[in-house]
N, C-alpha and C. Protein backbone atom coordinates (compact mmCIF):
# COMPACT_ATOMS: atom_id res chain seq x y z
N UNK A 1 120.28 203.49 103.99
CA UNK A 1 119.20 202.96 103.20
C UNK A 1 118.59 201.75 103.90
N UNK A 2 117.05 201.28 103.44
CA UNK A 2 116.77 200.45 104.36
C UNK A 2 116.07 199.72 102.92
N UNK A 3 115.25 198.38 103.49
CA UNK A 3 114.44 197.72 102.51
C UNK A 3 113.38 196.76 103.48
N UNK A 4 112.29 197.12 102.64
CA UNK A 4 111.02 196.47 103.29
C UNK A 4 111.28 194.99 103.47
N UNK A 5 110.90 194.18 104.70
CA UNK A 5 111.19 192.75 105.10
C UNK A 5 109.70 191.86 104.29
N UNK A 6 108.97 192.58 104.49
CA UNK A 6 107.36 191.89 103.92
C UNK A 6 106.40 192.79 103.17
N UNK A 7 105.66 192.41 102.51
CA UNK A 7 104.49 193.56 102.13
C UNK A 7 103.71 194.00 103.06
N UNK A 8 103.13 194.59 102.69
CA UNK A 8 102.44 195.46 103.72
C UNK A 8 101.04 196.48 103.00
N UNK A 9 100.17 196.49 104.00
CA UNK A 9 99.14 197.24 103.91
C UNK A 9 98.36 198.29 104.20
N UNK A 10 97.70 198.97 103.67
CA UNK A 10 97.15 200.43 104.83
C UNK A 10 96.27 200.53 104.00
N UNK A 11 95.04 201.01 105.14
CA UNK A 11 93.88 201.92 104.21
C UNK A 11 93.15 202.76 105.37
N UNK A 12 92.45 204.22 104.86
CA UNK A 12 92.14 204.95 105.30
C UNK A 12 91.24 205.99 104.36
N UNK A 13 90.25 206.30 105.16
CA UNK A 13 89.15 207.39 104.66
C UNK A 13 89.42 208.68 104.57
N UNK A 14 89.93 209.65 103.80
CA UNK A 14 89.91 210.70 103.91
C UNK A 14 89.06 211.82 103.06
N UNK A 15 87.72 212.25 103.57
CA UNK A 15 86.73 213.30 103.04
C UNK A 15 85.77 212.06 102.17
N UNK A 16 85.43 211.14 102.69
CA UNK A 16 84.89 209.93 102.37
C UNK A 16 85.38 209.35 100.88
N UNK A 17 86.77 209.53 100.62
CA UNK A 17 87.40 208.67 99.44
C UNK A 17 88.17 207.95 99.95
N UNK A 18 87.93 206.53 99.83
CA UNK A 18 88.76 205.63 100.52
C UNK A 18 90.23 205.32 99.45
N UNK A 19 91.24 205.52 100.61
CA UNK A 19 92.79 205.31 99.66
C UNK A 19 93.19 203.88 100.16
N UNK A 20 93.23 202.99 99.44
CA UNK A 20 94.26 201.65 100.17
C UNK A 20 95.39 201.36 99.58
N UNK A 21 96.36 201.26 100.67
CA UNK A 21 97.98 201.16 100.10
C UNK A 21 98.44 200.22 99.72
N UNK A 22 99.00 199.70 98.95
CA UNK A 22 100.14 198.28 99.24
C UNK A 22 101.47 198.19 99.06
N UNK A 23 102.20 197.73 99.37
CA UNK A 23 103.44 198.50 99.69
C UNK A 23 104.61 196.89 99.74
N UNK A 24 105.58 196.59 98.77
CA UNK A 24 106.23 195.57 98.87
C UNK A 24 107.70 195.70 98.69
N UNK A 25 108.69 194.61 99.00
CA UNK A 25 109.75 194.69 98.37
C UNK A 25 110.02 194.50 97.07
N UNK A 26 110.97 194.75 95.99
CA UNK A 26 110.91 194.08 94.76
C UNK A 26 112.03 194.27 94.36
N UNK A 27 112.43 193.51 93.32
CA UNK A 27 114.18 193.71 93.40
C UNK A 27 114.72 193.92 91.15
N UNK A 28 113.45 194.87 90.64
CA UNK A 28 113.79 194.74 89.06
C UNK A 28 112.55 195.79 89.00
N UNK A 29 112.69 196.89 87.58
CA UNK A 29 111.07 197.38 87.41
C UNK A 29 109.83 196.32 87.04
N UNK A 30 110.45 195.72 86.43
CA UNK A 30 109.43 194.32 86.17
C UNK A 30 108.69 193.88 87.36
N UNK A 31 109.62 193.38 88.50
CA UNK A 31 108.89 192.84 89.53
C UNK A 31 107.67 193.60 90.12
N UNK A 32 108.15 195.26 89.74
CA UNK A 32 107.15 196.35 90.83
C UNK A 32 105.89 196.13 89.74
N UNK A 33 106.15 196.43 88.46
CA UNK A 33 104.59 196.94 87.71
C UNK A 33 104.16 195.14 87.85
N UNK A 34 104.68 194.17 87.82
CA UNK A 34 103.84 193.17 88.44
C UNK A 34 103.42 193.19 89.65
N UNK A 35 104.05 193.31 90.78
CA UNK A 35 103.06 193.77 91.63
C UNK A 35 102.22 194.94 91.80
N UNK A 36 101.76 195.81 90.61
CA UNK A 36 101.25 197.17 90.38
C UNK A 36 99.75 196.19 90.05
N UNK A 37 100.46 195.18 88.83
CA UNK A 37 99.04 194.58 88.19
C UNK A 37 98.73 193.29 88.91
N UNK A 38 98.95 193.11 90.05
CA UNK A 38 98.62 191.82 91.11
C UNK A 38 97.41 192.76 91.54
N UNK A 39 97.56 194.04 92.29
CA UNK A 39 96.74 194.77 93.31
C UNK A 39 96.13 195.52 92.60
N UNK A 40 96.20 195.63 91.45
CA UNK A 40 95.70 197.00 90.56
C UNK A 40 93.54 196.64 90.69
N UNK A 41 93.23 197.43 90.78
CA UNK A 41 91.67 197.36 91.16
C UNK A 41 90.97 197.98 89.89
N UNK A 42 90.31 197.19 89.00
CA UNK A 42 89.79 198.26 87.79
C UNK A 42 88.67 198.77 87.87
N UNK A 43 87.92 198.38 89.31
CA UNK A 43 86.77 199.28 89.47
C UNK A 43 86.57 200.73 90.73
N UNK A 44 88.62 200.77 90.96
CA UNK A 44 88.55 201.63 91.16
C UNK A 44 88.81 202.93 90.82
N UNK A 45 88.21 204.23 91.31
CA UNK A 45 89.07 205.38 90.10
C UNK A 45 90.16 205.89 90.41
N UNK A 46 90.94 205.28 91.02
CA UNK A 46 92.67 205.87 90.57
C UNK A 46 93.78 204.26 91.19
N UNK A 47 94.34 204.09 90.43
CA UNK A 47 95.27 203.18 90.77
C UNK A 47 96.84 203.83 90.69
N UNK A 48 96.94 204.28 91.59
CA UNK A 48 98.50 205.72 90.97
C UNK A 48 99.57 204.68 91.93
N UNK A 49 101.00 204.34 91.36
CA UNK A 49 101.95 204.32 92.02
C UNK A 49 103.34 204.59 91.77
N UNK A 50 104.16 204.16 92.58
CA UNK A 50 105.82 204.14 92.23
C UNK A 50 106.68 203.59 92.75
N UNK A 51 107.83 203.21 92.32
CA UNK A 51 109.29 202.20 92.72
C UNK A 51 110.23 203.23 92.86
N UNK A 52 111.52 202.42 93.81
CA UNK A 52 112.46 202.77 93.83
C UNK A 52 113.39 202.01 93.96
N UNK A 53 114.19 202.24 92.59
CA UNK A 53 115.17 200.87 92.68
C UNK A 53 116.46 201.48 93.50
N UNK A 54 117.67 200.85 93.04
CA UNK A 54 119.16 201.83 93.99
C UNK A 54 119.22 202.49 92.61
N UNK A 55 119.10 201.95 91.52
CA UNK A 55 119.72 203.25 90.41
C UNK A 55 118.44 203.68 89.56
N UNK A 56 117.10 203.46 89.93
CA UNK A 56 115.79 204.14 88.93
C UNK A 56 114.89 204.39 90.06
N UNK A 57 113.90 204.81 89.19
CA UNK A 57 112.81 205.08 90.12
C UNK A 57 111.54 205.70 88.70
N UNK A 58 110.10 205.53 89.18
CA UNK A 58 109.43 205.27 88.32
C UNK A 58 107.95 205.47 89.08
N UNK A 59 107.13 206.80 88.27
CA UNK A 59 105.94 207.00 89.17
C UNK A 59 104.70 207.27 88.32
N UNK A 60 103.73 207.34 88.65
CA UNK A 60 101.86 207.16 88.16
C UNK A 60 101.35 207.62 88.48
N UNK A 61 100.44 209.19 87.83
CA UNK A 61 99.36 209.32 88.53
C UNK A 61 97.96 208.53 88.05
N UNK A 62 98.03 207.95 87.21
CA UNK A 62 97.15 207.36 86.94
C UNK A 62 95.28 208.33 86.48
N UNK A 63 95.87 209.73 86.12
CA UNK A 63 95.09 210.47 85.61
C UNK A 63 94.52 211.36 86.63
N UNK A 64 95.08 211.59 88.08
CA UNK A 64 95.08 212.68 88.77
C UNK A 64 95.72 213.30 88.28
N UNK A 65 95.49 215.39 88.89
CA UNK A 65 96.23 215.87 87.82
C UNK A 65 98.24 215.87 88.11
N UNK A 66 99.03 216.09 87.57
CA UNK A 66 99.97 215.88 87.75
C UNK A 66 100.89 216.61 88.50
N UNK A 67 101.47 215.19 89.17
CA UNK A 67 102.38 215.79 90.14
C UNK A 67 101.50 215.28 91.72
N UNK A 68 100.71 214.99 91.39
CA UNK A 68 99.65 214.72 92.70
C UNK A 68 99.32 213.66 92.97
N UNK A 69 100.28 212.85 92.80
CA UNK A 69 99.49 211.06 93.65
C UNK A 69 101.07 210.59 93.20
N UNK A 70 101.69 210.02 92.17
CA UNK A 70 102.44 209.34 92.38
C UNK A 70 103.72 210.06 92.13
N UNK A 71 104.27 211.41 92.33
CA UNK A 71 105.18 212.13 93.04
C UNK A 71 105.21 212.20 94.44
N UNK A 72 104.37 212.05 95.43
CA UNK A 72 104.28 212.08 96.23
C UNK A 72 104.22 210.71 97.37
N UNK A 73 104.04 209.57 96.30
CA UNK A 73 104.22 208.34 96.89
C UNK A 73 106.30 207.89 96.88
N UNK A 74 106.57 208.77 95.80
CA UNK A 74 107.60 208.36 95.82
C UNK A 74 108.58 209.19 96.61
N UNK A 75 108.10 210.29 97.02
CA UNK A 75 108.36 211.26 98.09
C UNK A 75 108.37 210.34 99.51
N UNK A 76 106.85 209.69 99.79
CA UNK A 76 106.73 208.99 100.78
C UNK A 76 108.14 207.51 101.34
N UNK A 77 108.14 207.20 100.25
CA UNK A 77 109.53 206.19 99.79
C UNK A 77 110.84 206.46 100.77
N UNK A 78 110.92 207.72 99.56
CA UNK A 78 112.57 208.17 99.91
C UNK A 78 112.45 208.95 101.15
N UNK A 79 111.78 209.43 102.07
CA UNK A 79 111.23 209.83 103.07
C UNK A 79 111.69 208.85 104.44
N UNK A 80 110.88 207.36 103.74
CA UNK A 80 111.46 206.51 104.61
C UNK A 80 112.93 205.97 104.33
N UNK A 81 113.83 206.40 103.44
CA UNK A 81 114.96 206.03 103.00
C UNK A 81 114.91 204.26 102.88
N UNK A 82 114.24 204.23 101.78
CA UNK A 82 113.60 202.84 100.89
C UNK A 82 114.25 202.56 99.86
N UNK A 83 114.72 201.36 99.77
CA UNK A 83 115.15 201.06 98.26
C UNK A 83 114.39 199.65 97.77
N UNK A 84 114.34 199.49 96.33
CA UNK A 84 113.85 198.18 95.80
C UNK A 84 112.47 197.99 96.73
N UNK A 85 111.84 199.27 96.39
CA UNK A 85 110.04 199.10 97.01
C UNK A 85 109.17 199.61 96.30
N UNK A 86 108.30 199.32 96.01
CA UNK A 86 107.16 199.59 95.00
C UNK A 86 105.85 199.78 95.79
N UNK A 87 104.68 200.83 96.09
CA UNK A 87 104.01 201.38 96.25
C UNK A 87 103.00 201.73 95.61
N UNK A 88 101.51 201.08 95.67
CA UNK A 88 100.65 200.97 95.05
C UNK A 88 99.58 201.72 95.81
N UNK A 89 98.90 202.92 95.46
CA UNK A 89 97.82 203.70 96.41
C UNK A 89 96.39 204.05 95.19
N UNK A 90 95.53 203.32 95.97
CA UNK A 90 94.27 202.75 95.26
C UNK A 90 93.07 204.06 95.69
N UNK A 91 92.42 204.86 95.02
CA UNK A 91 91.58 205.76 95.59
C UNK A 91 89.86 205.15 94.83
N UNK A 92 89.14 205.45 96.50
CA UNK A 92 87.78 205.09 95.16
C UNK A 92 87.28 206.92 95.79
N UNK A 93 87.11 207.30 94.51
CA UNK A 93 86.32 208.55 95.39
C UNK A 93 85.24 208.51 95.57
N UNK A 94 85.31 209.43 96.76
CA UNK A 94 83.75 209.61 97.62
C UNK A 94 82.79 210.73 97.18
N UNK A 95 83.17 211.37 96.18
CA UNK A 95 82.30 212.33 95.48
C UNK A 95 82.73 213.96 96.57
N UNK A 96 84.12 214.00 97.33
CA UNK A 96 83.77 215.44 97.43
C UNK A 96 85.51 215.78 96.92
N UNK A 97 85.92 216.78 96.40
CA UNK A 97 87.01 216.54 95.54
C UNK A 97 88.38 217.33 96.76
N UNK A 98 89.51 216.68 96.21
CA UNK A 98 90.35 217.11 97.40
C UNK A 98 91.22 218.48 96.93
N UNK A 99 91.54 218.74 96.16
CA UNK A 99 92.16 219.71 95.10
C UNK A 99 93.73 219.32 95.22
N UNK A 100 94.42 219.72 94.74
CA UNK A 100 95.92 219.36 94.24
C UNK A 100 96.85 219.31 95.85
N UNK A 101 96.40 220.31 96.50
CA UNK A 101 96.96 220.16 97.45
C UNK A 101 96.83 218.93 98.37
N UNK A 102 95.46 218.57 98.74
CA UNK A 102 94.78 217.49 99.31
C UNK A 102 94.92 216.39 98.54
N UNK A 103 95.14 216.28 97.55
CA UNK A 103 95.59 215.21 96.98
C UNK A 103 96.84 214.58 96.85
N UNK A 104 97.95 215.87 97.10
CA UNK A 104 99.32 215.39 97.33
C UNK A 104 99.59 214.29 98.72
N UNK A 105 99.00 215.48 99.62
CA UNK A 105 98.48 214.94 101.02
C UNK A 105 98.43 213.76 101.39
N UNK A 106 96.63 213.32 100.89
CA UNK A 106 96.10 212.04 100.67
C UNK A 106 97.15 211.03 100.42
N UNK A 107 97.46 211.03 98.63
CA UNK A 107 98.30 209.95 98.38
C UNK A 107 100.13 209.64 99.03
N UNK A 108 100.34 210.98 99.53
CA UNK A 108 101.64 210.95 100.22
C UNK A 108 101.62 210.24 101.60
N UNK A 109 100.17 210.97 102.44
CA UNK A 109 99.93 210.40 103.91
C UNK A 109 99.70 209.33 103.78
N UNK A 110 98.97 208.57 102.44
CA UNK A 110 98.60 207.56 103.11
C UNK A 110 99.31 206.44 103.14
N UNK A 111 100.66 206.62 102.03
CA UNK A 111 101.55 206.09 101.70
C UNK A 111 102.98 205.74 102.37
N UNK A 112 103.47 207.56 103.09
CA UNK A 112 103.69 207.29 103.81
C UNK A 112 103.67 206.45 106.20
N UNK A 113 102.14 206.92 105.66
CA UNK A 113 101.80 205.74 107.16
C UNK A 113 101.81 204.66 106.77
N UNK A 114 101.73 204.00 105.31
CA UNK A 114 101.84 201.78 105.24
C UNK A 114 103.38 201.57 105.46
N UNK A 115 103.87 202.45 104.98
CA UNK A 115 105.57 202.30 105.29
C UNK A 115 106.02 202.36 106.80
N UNK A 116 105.29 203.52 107.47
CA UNK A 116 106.02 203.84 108.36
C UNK A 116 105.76 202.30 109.60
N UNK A 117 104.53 202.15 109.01
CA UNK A 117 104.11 200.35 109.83
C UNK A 117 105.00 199.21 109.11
N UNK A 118 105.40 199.74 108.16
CA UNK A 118 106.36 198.23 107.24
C UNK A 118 107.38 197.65 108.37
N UNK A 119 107.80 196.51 108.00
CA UNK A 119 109.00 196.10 109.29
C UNK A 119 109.96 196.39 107.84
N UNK A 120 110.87 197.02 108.36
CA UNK A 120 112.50 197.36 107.52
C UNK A 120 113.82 196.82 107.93
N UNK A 121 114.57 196.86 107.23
CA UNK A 121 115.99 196.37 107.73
C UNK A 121 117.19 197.38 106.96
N UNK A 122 118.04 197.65 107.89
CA UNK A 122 119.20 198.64 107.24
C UNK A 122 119.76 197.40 105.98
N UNK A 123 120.30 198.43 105.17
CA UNK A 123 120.98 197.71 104.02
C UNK A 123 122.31 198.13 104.73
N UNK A 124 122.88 197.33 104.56
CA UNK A 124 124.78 197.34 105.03
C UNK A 124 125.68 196.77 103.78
N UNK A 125 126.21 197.82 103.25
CA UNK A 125 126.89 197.46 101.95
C UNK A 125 128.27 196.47 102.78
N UNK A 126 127.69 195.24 101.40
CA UNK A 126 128.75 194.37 101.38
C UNK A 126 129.33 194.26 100.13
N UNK A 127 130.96 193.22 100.54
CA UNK A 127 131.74 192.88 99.41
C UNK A 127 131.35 190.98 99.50
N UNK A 128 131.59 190.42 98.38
CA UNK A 128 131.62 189.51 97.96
C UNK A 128 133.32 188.75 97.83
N UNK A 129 133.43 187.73 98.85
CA UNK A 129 135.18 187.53 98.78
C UNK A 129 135.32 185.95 98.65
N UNK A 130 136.01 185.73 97.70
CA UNK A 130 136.57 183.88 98.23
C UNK A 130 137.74 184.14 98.88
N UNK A 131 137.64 182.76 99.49
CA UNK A 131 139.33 182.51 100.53
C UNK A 131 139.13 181.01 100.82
N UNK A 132 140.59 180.59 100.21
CA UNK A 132 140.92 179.28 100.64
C UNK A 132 141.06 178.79 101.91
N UNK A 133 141.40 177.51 102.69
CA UNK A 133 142.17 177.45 103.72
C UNK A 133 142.42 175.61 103.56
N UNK A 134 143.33 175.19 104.35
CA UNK A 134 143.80 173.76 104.22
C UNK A 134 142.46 172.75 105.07
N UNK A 135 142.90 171.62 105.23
CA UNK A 135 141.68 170.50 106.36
C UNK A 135 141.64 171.20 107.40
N UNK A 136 143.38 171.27 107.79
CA UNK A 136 143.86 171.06 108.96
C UNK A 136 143.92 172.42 109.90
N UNK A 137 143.97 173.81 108.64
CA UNK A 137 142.95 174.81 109.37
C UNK A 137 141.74 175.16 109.58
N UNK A 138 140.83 174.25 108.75
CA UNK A 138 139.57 174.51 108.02
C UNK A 138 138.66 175.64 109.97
N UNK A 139 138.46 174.14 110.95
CA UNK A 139 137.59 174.57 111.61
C UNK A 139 137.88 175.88 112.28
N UNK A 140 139.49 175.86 112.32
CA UNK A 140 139.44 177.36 113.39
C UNK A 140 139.42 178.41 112.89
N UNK A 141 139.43 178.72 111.60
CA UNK A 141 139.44 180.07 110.75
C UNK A 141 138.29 179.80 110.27
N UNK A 142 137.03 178.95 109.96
CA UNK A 142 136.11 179.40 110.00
C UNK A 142 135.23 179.61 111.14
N UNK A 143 135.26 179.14 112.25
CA UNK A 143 135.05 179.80 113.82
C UNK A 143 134.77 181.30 113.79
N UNK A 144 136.83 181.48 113.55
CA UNK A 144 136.78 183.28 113.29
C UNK A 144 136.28 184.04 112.58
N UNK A 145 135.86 183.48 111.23
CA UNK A 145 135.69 184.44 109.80
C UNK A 145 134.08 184.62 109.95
N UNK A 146 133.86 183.14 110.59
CA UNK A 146 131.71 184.02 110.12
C UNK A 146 131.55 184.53 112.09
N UNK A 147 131.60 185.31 112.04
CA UNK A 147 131.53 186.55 113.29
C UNK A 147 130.10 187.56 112.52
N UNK A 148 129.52 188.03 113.82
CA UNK A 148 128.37 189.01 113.41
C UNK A 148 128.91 189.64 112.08
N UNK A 149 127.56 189.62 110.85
CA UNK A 149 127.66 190.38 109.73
C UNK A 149 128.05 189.96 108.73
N UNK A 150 129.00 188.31 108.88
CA UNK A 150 129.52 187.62 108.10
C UNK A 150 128.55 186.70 107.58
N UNK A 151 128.60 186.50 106.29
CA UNK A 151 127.57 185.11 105.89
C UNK A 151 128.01 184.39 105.20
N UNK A 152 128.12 183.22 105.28
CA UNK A 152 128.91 182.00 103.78
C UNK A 152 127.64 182.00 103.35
N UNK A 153 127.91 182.27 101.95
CA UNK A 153 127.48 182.00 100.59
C UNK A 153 127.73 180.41 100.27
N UNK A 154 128.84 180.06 99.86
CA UNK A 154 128.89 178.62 99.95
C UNK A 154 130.35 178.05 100.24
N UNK A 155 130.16 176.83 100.32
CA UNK A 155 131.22 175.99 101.05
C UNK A 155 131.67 174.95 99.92
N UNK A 156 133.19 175.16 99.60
CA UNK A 156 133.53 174.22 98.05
C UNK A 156 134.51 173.00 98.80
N UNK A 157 134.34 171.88 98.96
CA UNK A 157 135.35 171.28 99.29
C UNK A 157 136.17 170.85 98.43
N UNK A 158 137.72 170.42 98.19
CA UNK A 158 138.86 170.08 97.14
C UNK A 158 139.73 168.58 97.49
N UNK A 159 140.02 168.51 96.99
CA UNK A 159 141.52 167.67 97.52
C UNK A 159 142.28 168.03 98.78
N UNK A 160 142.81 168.87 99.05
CA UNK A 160 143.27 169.71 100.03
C UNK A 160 142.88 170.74 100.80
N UNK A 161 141.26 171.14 100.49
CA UNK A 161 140.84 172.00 101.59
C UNK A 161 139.65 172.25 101.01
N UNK A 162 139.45 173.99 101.41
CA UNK A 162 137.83 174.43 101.16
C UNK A 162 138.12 175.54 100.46
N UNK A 163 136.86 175.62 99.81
CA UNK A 163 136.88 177.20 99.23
C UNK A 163 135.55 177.96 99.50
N UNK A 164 135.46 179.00 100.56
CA UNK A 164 134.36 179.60 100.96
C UNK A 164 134.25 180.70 100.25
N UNK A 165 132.94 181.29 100.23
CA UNK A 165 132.26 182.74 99.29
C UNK A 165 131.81 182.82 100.56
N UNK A 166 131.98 184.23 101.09
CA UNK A 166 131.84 185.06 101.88
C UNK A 166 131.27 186.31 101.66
N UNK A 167 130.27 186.68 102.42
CA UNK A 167 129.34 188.12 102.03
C UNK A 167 130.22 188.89 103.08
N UNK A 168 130.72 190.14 103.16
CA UNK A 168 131.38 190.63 104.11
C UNK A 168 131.23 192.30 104.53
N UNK A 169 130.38 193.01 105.40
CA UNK A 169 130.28 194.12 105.02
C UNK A 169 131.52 195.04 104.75
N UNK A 170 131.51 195.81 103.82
CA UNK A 170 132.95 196.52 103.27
C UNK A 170 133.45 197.43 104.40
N UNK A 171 133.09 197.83 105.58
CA UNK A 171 134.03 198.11 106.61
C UNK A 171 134.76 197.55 107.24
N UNK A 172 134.88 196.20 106.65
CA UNK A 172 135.29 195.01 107.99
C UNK A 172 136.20 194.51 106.74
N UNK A 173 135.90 194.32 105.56
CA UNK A 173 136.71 193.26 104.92
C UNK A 173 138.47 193.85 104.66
N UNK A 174 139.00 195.22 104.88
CA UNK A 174 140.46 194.81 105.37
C UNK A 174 141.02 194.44 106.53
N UNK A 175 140.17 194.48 107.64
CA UNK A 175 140.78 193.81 108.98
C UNK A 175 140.44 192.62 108.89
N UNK A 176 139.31 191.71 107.77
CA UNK A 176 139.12 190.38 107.70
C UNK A 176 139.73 189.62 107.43
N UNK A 177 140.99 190.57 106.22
CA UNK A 177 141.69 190.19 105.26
C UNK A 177 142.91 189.90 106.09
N UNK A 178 142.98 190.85 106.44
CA UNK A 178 144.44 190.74 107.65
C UNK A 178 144.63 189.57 108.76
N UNK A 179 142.96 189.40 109.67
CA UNK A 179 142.87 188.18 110.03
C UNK A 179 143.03 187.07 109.28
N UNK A 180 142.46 186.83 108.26
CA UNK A 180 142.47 185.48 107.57
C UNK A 180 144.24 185.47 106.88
N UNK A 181 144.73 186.13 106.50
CA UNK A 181 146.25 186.05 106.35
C UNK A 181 147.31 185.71 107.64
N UNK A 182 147.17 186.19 108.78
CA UNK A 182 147.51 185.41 110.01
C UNK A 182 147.03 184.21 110.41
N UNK A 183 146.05 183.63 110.58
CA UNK A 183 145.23 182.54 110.71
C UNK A 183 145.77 181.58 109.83
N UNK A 184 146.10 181.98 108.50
CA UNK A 184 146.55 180.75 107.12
C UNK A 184 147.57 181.01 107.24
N UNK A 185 148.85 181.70 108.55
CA UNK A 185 149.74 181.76 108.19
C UNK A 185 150.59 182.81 106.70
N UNK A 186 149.40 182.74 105.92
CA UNK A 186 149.38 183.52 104.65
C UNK A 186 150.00 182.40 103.61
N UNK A 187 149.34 181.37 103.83
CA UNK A 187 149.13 179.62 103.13
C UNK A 187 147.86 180.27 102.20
N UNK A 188 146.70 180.71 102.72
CA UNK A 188 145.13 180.95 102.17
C UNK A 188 145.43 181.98 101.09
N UNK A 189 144.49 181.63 100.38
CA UNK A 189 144.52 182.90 99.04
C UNK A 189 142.76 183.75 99.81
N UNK A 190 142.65 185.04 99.24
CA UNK A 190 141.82 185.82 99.58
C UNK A 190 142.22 186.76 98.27
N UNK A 191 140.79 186.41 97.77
CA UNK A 191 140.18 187.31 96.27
C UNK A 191 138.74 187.60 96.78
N UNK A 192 138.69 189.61 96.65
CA UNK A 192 137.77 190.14 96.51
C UNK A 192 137.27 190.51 95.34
């Protein structure tokens, strides 16, 4: 799975009806139909779109006939293996009509070329972990622990040491676990 880094744009003429895309990250359905009604154009005649969250997804034709503009944007989506992106495809028509087929087309092509220009980033499933450590280990086990892929979340200091939140991708966090238990001696607590 991947997720859009920035919004993004496209537009293109096809049979003189101009389609313009917009195309963002968003992370709730709320966020997408607000950005639906940021870009939404009311003097144009079709405003059709759709989201894709990790567990919904949600589409518009906006009174094309159905099945033909925002099935096909969300086709365009999962196509690019997209999550938490919302897709807005704006048509003004040009007066010559595309028919169901050409219209799948249209709003799919044009939807999928703003994506295929989007800058993306793989999603890499992570776990979420605390782990203690003393002063007097503090610097060299955290040296080791934030290695490519690792990210502190935050840094708690105590009486006697630290308490870090660690983002950790879940292929790594039982050999992390194993490191950070040698490193503390197995002094450190580690809760995933």
């Amino acid at each position: 799975m991947f997720k859009l880094l920035a919004p993004i744009s496209f537009e293109e003429t096809i049979k003189k009806s101009l389609f313009i895309c917009h195309a963002a990250p968003v992370n709730s359905a709320e966020e997408a139909l607000a950005f639906f009604q940021q870009h939404h154009q009311s003097d144009a005649t079709h405003n059709c779109w759709a989201f894709k969250l990790e567990n919904s997804y949600r589409f518009n034709d906006d009174g094309e006939p159905g099945g033909t503009a925002g099935r096909p944007i969300l086709q365009a989506i999962e196509g690019h293996e997209l999550v938490n992106t919302a897709v807005l495809v704006i048509r003004y028509f040009g007066g010559i009509k595309l028919g169901t087929g050409g219209l799948v087309r249209a709003y799919g092509g044009t939807a999928a070329k703003c994506l295929h220009q989007a800058a993306k980033e793989k999603i890499i499933p992570s776990t979420q972990v605390m782990c203690t450590a003393e002063f007097s280990d503090m610097a060299m086990i955290k040296a080791r622990l934030l290695q490519d892929g690792i990210t502190l979340i935050a840094e708690d200091f105590n009486d006697t040491g630290v308490t870090w939140t660690l983002r950790i991708p879940k292929e790594r966090v039982s050999d992390m676990e194993q490191l950070y238990i040698n490193l503390t001696r197995g002094k450190g607590t580690w809760v995933v």
